[in-house]
Protein backbone atom coordinates (compact mmCIF):
# COMPACT_ATOMS: atom_id res chain seq x y z
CA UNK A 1 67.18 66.98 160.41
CA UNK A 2 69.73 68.14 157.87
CA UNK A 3 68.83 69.41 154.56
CA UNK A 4 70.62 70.96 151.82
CA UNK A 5 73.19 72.62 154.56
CA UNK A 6 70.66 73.62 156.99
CA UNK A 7 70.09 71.92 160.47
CA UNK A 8 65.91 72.17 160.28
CA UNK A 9 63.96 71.88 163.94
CA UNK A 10 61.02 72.68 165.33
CA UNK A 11 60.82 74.69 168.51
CA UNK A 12 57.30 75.69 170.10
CA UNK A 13 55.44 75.77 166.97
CA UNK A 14 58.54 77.73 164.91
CA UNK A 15 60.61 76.04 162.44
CA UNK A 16 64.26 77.24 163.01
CA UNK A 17 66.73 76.77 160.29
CA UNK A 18 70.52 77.05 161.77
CA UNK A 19 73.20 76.40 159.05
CA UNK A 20 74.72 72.85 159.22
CA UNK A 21 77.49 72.31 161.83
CA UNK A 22 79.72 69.78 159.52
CA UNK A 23 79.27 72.08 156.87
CA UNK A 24 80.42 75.55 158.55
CA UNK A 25 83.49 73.32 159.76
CA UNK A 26 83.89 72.23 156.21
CA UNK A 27 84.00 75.62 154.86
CA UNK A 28 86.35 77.09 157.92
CA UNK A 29 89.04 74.32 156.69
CA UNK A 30 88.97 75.12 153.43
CA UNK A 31 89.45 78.89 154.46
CA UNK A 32 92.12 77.54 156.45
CA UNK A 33 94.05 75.03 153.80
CA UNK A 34 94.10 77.97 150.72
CA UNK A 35 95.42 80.21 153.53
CA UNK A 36 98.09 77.62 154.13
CA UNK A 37 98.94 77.00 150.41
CA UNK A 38 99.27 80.66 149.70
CA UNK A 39 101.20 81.98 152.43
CA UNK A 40 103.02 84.31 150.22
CA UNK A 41 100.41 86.26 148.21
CA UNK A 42 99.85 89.62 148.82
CA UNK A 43 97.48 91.07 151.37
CA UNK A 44 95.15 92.33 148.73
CA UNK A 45 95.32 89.37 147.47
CA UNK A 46 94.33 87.31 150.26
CA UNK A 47 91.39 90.11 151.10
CA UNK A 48 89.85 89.51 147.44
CA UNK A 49 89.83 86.22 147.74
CA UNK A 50 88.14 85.74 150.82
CA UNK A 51 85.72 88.49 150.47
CA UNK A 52 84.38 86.58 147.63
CA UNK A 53 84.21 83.14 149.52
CA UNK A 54 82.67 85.12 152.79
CA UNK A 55 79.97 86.94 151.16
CA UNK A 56 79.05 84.40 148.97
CA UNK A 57 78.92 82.03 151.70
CA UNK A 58 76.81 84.34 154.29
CA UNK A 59 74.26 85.11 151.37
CA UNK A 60 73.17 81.39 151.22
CA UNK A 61 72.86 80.97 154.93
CA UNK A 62 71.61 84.07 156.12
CA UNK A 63 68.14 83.03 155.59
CA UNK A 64 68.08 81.02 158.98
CA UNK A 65 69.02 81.67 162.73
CA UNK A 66 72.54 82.44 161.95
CA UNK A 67 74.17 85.26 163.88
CA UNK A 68 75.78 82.37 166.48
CA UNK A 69 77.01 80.79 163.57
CA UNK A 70 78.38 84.29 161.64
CA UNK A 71 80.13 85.36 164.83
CA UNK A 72 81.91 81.94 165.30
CA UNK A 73 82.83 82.37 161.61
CA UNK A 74 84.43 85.53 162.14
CA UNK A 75 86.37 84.83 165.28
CA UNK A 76 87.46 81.56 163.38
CA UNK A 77 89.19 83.60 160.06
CA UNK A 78 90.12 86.58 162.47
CA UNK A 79 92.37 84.21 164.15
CA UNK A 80 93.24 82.62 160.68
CA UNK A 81 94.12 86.11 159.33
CA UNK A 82 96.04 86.72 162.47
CA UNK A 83 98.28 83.39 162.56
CA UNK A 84 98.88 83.98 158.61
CA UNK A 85 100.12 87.59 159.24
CA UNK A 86 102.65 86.38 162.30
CA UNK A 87 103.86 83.10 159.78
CA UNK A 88 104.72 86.15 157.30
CA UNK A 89 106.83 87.79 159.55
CA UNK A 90 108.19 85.56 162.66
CA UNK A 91 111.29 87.92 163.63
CA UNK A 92 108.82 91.30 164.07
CA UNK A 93 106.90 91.50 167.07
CA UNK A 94 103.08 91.40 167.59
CA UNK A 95 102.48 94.91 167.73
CA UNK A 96 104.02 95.29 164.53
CA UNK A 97 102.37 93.19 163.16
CA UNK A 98 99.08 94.30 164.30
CA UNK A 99 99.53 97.86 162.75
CA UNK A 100 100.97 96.56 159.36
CA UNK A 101 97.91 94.32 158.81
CA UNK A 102 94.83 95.25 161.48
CA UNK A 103 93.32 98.98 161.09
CA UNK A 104 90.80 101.32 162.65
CA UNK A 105 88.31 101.38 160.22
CA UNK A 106 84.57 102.97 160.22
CA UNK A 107 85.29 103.46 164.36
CA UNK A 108 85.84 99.56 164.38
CA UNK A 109 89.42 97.83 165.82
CA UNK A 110 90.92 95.02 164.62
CA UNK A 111 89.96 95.64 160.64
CA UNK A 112 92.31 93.33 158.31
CA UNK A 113 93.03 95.80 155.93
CA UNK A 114 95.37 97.19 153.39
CA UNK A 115 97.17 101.06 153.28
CA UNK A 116 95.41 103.33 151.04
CA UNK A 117 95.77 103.04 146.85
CA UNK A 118 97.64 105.75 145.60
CA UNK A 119 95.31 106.17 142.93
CA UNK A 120 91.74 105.74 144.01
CA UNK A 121 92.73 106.78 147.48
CA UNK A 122 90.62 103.60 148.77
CA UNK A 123 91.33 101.25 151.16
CA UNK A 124 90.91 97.19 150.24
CA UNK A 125 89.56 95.45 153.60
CA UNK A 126 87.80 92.27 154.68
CA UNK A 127 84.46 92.86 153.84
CA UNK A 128 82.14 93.31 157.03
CA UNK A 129 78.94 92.41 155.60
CA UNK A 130 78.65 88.94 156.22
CA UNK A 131 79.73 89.68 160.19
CA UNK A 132 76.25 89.53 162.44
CA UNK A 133 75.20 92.45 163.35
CA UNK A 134 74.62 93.62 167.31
């Protein structure tokens, strides 16, 4: 049963709440359509934006079973990210590529992030929060 975004079942005696396949699809395509429309913007850019829509996303469905659901998410805009750096730059090959726009960060690979700001001496990267966790 489906209800208010959540797939609801019962499994021996539990009730498991799983966020709604149609609705994790719907969200991935609109990640995937403003990505499209706003090929040009600014990596910063792009991070702000979907660090708002990721977080606030993951905080309404991390109430259920969800780390399945959180790690298909994050393969899904990894490989997003990754096809909208390579559209930005199609004559440069895939290793640069990968260290203009992917950084170790916080012993993790793979980190879409930006160089460090001059003045706070910060760096602006996809937010890992909303990833699952183990």
């Amino acid at each position: 049963m489906n209800f208010l975004g959540f797939n609801l079942r019962q499994y021996k005696g539990k009730l498991l709440t799983k966020p709604q396949k149609e609705k994790v699809l719907a969200f991935l395509q609109e990640l995937r359509d403003w990505l499209r429309v706003n090929k040009s913007l600014p990596q910063d850019v792009v991070i702000t934006h979907l660090n708002q829509q990721l977080i606030g996303w993951a905080n309404y469905y991390r109430a259920g079973v969800s780390k399945e659901t959180f790690s298909y998410v994050d393969h899904m805009v990894h490989k997003m990210l990754w096809a909208w750096a390579i559209r930005r730059h199609l004559k440069k090959g895939k290793e640069w590529v990968k260290n203009k726009y992917f950084r170790e960060l916080k012993g993790k690979e793979w980190n879409f992030t930006t160089g460090a700001c001059h003045f706070c001496n910060k760096y602006l990267y996809l937010c890992s929060f909303w990833r699952s966790t183990n």
